[in-house]
N, C-alpha and C. Protein backbone atom coordinates (compact mmCIF):
# COMPACT_ATOMS: atom_id res chain seq x y z
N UNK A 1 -1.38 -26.59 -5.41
CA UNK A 1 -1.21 -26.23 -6.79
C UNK A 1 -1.62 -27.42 -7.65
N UNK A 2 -2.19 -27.03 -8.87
CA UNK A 2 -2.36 -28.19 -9.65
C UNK A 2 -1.48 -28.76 -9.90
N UNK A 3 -1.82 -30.56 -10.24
CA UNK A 3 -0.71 -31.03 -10.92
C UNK A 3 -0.20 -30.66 -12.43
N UNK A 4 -0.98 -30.37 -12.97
CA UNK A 4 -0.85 -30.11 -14.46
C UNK A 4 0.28 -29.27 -14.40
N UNK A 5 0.96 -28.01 -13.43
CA UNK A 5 1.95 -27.48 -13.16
C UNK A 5 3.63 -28.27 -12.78
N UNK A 6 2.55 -29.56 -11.87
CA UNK A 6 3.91 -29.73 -11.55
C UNK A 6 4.43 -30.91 -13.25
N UNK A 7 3.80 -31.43 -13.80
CA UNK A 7 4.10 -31.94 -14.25
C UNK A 7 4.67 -31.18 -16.41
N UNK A 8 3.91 -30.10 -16.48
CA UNK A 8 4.59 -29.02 -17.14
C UNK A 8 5.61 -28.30 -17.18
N UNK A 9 5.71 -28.04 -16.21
CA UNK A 9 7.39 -27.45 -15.88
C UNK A 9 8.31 -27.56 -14.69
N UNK A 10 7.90 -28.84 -14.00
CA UNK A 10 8.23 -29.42 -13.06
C UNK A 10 9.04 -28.63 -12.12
N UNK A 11 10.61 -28.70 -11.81
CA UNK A 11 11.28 -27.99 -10.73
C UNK A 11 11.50 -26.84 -11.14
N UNK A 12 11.65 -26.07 -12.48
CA UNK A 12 11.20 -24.63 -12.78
C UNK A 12 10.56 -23.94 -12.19
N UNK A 13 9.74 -24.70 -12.40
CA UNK A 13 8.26 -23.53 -11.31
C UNK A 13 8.65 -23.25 -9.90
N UNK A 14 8.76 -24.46 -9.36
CA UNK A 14 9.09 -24.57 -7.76
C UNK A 14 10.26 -23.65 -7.64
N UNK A 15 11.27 -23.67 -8.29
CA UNK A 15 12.90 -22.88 -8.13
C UNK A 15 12.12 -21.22 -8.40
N UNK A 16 11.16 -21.19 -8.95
CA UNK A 16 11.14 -19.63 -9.37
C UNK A 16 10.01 -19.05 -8.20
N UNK A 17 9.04 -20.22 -7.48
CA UNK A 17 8.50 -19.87 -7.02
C UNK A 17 9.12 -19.77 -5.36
N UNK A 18 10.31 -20.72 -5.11
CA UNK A 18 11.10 -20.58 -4.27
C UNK A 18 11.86 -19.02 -4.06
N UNK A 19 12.49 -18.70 -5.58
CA UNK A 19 12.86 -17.14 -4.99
C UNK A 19 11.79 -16.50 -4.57
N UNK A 20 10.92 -16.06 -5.16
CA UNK A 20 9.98 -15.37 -4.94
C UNK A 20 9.69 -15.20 -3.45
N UNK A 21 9.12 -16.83 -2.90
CA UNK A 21 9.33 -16.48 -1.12
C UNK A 21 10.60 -16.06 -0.64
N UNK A 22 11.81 -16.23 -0.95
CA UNK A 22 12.54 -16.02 -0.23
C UNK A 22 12.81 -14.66 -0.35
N UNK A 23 12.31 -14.32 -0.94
CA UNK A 23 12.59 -12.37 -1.16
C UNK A 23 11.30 -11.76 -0.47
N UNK A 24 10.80 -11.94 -0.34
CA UNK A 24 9.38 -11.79 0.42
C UNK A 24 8.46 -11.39 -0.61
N UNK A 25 8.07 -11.65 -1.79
CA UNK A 25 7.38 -11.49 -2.34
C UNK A 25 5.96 -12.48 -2.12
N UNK A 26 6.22 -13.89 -1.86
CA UNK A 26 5.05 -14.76 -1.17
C UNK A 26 5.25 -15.01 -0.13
N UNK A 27 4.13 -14.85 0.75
CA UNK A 27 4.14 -15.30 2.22
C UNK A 27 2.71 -15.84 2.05
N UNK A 28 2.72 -16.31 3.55
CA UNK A 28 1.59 -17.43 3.94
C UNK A 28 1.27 -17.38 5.59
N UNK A 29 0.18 -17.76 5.69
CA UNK A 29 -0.03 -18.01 7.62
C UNK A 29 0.49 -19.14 8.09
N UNK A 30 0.40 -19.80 9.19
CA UNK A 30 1.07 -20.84 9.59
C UNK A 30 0.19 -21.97 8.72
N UNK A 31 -1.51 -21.43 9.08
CA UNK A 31 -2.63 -22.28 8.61
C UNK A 31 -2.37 -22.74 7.28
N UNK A 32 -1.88 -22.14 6.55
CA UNK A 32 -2.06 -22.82 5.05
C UNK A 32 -0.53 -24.20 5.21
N UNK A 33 0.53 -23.99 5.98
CA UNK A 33 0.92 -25.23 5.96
C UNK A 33 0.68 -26.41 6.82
N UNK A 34 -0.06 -25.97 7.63
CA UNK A 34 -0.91 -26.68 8.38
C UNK A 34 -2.08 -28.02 7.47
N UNK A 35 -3.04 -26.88 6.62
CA UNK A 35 -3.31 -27.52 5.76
C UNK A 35 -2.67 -28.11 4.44
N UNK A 36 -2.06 -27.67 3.95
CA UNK A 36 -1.18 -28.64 3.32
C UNK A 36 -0.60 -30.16 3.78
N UNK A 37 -0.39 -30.16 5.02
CA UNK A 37 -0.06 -30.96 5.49
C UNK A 37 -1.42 -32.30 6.05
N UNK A 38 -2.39 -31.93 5.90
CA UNK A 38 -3.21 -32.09 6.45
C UNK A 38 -4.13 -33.24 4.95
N UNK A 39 -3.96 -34.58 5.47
CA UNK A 39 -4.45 -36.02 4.34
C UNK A 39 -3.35 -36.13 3.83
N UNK A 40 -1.96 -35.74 4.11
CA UNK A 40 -0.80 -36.03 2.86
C UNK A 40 -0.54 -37.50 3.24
N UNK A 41 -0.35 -37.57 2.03
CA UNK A 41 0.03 -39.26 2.20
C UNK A 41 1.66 -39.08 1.97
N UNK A 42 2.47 -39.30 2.87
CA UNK A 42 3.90 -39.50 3.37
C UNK A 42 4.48 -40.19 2.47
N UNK A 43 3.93 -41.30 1.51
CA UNK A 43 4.25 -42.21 0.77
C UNK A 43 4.21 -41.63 -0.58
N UNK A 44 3.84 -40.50 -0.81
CA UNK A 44 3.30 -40.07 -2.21
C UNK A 44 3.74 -38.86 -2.30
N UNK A 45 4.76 -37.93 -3.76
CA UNK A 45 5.12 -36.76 -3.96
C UNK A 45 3.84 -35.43 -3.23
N UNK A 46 4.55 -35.04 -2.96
CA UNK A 46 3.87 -33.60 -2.32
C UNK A 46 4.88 -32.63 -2.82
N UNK A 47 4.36 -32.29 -4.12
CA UNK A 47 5.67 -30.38 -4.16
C UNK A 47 5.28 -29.51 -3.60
N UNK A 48 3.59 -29.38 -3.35
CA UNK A 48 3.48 -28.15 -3.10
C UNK A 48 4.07 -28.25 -1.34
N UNK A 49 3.68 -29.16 -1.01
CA UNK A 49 3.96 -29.34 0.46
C UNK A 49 5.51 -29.19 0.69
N UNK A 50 6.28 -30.09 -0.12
CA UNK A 50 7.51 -29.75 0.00
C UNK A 50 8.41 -28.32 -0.08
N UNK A 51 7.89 -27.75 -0.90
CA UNK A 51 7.83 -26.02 -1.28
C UNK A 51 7.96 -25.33 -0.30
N UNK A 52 6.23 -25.71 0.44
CA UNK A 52 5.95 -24.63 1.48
C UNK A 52 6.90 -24.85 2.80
N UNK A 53 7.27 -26.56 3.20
CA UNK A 53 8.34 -26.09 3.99
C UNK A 53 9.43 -26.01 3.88
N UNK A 54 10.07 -25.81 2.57
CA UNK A 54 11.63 -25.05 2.31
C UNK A 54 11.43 -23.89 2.34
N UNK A 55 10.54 -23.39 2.07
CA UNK A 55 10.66 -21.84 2.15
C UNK A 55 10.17 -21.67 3.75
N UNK A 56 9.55 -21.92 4.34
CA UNK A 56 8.53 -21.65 5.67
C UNK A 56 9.71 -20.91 6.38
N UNK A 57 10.49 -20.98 6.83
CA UNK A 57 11.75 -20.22 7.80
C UNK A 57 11.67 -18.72 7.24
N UNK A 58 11.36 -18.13 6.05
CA UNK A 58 11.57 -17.00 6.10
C UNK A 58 9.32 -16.45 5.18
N UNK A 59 8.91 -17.50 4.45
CA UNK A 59 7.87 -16.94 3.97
C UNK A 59 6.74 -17.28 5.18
N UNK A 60 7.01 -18.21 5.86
CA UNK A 60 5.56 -18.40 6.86
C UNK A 60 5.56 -17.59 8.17
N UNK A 61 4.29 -17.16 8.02
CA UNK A 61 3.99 -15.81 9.34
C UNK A 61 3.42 -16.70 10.44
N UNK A 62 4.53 -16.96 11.52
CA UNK A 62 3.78 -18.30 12.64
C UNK A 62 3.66 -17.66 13.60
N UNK A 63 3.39 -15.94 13.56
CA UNK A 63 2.02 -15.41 14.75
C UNK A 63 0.75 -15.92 14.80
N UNK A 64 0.11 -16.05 16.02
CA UNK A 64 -1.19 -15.90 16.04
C UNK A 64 -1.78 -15.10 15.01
N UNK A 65 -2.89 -15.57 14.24
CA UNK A 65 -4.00 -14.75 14.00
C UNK A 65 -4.92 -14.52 14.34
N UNK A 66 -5.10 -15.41 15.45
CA UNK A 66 -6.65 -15.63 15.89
C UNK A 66 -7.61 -14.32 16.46
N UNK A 67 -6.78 -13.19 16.91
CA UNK A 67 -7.07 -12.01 17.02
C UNK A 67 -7.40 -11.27 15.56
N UNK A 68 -7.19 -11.42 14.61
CA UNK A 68 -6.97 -10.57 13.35
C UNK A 68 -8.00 -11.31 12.57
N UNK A 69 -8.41 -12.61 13.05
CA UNK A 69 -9.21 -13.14 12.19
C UNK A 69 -10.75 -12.74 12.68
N UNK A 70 -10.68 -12.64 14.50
CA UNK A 70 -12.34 -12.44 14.69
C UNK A 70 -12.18 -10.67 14.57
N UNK A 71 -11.11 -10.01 14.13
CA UNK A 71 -11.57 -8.52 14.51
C UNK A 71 -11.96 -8.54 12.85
N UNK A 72 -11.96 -9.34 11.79
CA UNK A 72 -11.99 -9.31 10.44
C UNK A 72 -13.85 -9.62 10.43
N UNK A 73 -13.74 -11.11 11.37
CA UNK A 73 -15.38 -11.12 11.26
C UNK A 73 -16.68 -10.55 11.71
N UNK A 74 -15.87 -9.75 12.33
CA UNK A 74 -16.46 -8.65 13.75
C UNK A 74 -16.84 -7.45 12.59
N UNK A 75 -15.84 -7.10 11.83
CA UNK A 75 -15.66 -5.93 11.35
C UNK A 75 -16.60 -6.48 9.65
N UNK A 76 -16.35 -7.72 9.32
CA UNK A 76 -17.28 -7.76 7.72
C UNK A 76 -17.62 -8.86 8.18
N UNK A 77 -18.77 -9.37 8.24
CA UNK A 77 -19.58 -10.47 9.26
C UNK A 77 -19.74 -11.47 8.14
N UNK A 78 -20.39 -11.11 6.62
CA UNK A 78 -20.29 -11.84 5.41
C UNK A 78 -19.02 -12.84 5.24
N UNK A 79 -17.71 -12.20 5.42
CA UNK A 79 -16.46 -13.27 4.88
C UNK A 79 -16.72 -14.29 6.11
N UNK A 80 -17.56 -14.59 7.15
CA UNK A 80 -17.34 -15.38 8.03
C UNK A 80 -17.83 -16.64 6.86
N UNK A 81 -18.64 -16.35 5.95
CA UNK A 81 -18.65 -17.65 5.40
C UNK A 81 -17.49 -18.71 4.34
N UNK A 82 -16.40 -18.17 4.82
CA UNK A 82 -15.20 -18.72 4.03
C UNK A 82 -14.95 -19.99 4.50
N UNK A 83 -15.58 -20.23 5.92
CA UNK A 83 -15.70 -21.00 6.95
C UNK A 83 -16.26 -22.53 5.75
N UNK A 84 -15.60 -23.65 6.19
CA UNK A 84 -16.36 -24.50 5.72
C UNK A 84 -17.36 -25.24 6.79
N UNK A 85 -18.46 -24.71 6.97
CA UNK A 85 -19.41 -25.75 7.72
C UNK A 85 -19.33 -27.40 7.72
N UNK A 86 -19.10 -27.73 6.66
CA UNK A 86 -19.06 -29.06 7.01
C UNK A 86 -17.32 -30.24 7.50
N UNK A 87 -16.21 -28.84 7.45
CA UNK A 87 -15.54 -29.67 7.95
C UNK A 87 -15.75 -29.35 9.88
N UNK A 88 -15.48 -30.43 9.84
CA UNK A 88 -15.45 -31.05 11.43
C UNK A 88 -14.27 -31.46 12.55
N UNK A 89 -13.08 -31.73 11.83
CA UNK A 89 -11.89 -32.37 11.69
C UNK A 89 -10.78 -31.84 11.71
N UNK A 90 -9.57 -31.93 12.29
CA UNK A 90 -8.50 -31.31 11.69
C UNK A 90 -7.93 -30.15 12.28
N UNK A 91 -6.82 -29.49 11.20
CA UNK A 91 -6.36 -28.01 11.92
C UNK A 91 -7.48 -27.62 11.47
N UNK A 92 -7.89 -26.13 11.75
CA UNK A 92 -8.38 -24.89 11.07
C UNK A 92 -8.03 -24.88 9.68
N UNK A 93 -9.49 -24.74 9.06
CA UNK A 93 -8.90 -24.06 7.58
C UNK A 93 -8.18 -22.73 7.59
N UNK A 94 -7.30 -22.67 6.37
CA UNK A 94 -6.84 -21.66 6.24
C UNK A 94 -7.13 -20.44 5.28
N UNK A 95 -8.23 -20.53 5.19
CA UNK A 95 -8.90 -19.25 4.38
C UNK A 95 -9.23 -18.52 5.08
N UNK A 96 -9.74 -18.05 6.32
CA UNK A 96 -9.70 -17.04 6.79
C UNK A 96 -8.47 -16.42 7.42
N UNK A 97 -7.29 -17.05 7.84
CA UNK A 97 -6.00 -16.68 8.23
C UNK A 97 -5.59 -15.99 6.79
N UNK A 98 -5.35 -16.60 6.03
CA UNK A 98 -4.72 -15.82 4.66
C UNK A 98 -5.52 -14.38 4.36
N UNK A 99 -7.03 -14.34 4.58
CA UNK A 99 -7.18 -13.33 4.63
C UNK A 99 -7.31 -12.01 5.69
N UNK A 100 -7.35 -12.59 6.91
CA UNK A 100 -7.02 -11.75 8.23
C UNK A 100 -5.12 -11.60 8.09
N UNK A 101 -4.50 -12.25 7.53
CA UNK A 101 -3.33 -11.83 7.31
C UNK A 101 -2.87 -10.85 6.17
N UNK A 102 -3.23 -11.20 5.06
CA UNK A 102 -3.73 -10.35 4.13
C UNK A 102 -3.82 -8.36 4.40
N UNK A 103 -4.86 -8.76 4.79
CA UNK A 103 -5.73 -7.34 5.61
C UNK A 103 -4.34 -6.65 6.55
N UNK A 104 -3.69 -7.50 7.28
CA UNK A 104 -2.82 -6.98 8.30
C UNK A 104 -1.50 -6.79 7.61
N UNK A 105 -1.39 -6.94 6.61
CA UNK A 105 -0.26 -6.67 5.76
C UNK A 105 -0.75 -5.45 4.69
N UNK A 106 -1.78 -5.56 4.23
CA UNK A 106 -1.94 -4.42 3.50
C UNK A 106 -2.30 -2.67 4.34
N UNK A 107 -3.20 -3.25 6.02
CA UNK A 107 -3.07 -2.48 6.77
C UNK A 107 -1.34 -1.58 7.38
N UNK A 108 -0.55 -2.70 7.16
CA UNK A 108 0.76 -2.13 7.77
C UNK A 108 1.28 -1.26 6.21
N UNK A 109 0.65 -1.15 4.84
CA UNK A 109 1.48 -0.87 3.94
C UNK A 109 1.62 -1.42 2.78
N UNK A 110 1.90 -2.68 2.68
CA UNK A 110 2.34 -3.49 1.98
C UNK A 110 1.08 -3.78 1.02
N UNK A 111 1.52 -3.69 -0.42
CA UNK A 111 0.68 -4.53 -1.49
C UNK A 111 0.39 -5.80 -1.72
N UNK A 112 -0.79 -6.42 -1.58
CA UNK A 112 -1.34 -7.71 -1.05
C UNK A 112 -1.83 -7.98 -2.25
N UNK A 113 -1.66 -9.08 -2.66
CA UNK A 113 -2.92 -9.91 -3.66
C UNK A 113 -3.00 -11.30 -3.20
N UNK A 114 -3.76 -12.28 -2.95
CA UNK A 114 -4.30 -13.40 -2.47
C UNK A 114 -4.60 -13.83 -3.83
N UNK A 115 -3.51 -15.28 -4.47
CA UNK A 115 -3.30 -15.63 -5.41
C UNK A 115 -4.58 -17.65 -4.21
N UNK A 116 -5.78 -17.94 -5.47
CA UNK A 116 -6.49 -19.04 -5.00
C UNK A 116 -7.33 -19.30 -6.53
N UNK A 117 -7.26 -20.30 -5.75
CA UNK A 117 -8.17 -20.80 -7.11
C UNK A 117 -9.55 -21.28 -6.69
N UNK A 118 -10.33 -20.64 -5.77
CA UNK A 118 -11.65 -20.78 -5.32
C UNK A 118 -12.35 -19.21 -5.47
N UNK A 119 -13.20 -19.85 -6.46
CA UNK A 119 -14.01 -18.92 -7.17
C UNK A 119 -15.80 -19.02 -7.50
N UNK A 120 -15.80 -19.93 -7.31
CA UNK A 120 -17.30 -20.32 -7.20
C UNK A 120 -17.60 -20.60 -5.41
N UNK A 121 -18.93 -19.70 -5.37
CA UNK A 121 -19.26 -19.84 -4.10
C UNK A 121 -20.08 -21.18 -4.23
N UNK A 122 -20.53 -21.81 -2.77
CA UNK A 122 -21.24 -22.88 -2.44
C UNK A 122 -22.32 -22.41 -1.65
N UNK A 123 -23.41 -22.76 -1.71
CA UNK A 123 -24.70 -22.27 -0.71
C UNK A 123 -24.09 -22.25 0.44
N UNK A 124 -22.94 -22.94 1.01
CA UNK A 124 -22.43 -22.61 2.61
C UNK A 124 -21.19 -22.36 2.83
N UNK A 125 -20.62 -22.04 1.64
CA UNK A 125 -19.08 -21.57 1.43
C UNK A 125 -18.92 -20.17 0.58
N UNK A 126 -18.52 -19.35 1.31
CA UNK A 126 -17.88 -18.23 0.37
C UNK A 126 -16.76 -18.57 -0.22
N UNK A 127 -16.56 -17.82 -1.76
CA UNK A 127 -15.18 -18.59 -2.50
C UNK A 127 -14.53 -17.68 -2.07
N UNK A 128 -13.03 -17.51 -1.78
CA UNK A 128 -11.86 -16.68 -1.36
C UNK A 128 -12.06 -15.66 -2.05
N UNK A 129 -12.30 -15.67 -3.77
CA UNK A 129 -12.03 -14.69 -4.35
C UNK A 129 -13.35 -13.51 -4.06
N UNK A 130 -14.56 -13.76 -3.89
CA UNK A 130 -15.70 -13.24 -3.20
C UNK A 130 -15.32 -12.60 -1.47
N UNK A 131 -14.87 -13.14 -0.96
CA UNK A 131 -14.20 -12.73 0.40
C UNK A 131 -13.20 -11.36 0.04
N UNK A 132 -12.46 -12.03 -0.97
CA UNK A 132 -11.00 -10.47 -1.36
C UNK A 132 -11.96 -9.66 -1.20
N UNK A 133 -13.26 -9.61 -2.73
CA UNK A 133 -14.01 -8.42 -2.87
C UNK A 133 -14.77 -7.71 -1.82
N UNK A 134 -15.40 -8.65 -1.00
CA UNK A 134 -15.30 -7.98 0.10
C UNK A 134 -14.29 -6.52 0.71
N UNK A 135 -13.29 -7.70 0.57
CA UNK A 135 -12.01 -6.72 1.87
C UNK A 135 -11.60 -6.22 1.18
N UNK A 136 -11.96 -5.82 -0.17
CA UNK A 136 -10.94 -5.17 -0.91
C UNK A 136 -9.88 -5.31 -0.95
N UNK A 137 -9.48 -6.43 -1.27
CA UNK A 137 -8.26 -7.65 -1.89
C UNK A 137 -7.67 -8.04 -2.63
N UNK A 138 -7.29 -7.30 -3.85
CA UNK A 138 -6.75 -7.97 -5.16
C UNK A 138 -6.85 -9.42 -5.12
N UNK A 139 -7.14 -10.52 -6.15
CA UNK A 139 -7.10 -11.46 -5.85
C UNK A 139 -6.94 -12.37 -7.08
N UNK A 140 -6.47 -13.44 -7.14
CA UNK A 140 -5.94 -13.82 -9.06
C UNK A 140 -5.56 -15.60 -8.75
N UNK A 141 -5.80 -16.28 -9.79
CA UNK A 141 -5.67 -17.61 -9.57
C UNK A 141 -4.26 -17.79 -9.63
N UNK A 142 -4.01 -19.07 -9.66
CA UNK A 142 -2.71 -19.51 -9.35
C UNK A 142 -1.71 -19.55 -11.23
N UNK A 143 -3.06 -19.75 -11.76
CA UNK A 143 -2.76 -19.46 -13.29
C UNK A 143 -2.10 -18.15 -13.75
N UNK A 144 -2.62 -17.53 -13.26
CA UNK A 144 -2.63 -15.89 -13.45
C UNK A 144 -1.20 -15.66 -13.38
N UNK A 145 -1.48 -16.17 -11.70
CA UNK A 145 -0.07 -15.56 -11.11
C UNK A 145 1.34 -16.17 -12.00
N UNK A 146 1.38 -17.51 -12.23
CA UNK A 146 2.38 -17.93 -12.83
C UNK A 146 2.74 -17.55 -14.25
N UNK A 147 1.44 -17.14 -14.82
CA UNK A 147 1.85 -16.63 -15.72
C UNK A 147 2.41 -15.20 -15.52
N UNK A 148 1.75 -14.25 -15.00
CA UNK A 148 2.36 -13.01 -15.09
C UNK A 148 3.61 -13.34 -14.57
N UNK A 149 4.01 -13.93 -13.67
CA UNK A 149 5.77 -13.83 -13.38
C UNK A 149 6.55 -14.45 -14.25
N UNK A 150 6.23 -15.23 -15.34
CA UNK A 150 6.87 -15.57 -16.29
C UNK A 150 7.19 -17.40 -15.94
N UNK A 151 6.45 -18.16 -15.03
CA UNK A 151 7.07 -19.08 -14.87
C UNK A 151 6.55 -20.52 -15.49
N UNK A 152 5.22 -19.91 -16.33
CA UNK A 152 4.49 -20.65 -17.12
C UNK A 152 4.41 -20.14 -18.12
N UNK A 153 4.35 -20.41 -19.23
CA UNK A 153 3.94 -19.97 -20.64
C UNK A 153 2.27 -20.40 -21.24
């Protein structure tokens, strides 16, 4: 999340965005706290990081996806470019888990929107929000979202 958030309405946001997971309204793959976690400097505030693992016990989905993600690229061959080619390093990004999870939540029922703030594609990156349209995804920045729930003005 941007800082401009945390530093606007500081533990507000986090407390409102805390219910929210804990009611199941936000969830996540394992991958996105994976990446979160992933260059933090231990020495230096992390909210969003801190966030994701107070809530993780009930908002993080720590099944495998790895099945849900190649039957996603199997099935729309295009979102394979969410992929960043040039990382090399590390866990797995987590843009294709959020959206092979996504898919498997809106497949079971459930109303999905994939709240990101990557929107401009790159000659070797698809942006998330180009991937939703794909999968037919609702999909809305992080702006959006805070505003429509009321936790930004």
């Amino acid at each position: 999340m941007k800082e401009r958030y945390t530093r606007q309405v500081g533990d507000r946001l986090y407390r409102g965005l805390r219910s929210r997971a804990l009611c199941g309204e936000i969830v996540f793959p394992l991958a996105v706290l994976r990446e979160l976690k992933e260059g933090n400097d231990p020495d230096l505030p992390n909210k969003p990081l801190k966030w994701a693992e107070e809530v993780a016990a009930i908002a993080c989905h720590r099944q495998p996806l790895d099945e849900a993600v190649a039957a996603m690229f199997t099935a729309f061959p295009a979102v394979g470019r969410v992929l960043d080619v040039e990382k090399d390093e590390g866990p797995d990004e987590a843009d294709p888990y959020v959206l092979a999870y996504a898919l498997t939540l809106a497949d079971a029922g459930r109303r999905v929107t994939v709240v990101t703030e990557e929107k401009r594609n790159r000659p070797d990156k698809m942006a998330m929000k180009d991937a939703c349209g794909i999968l037919d995804i609702p999909a809305m920045s992080v702006d959006t979202y805070l505003r429509m729930k009321g936790l930004v003005s």
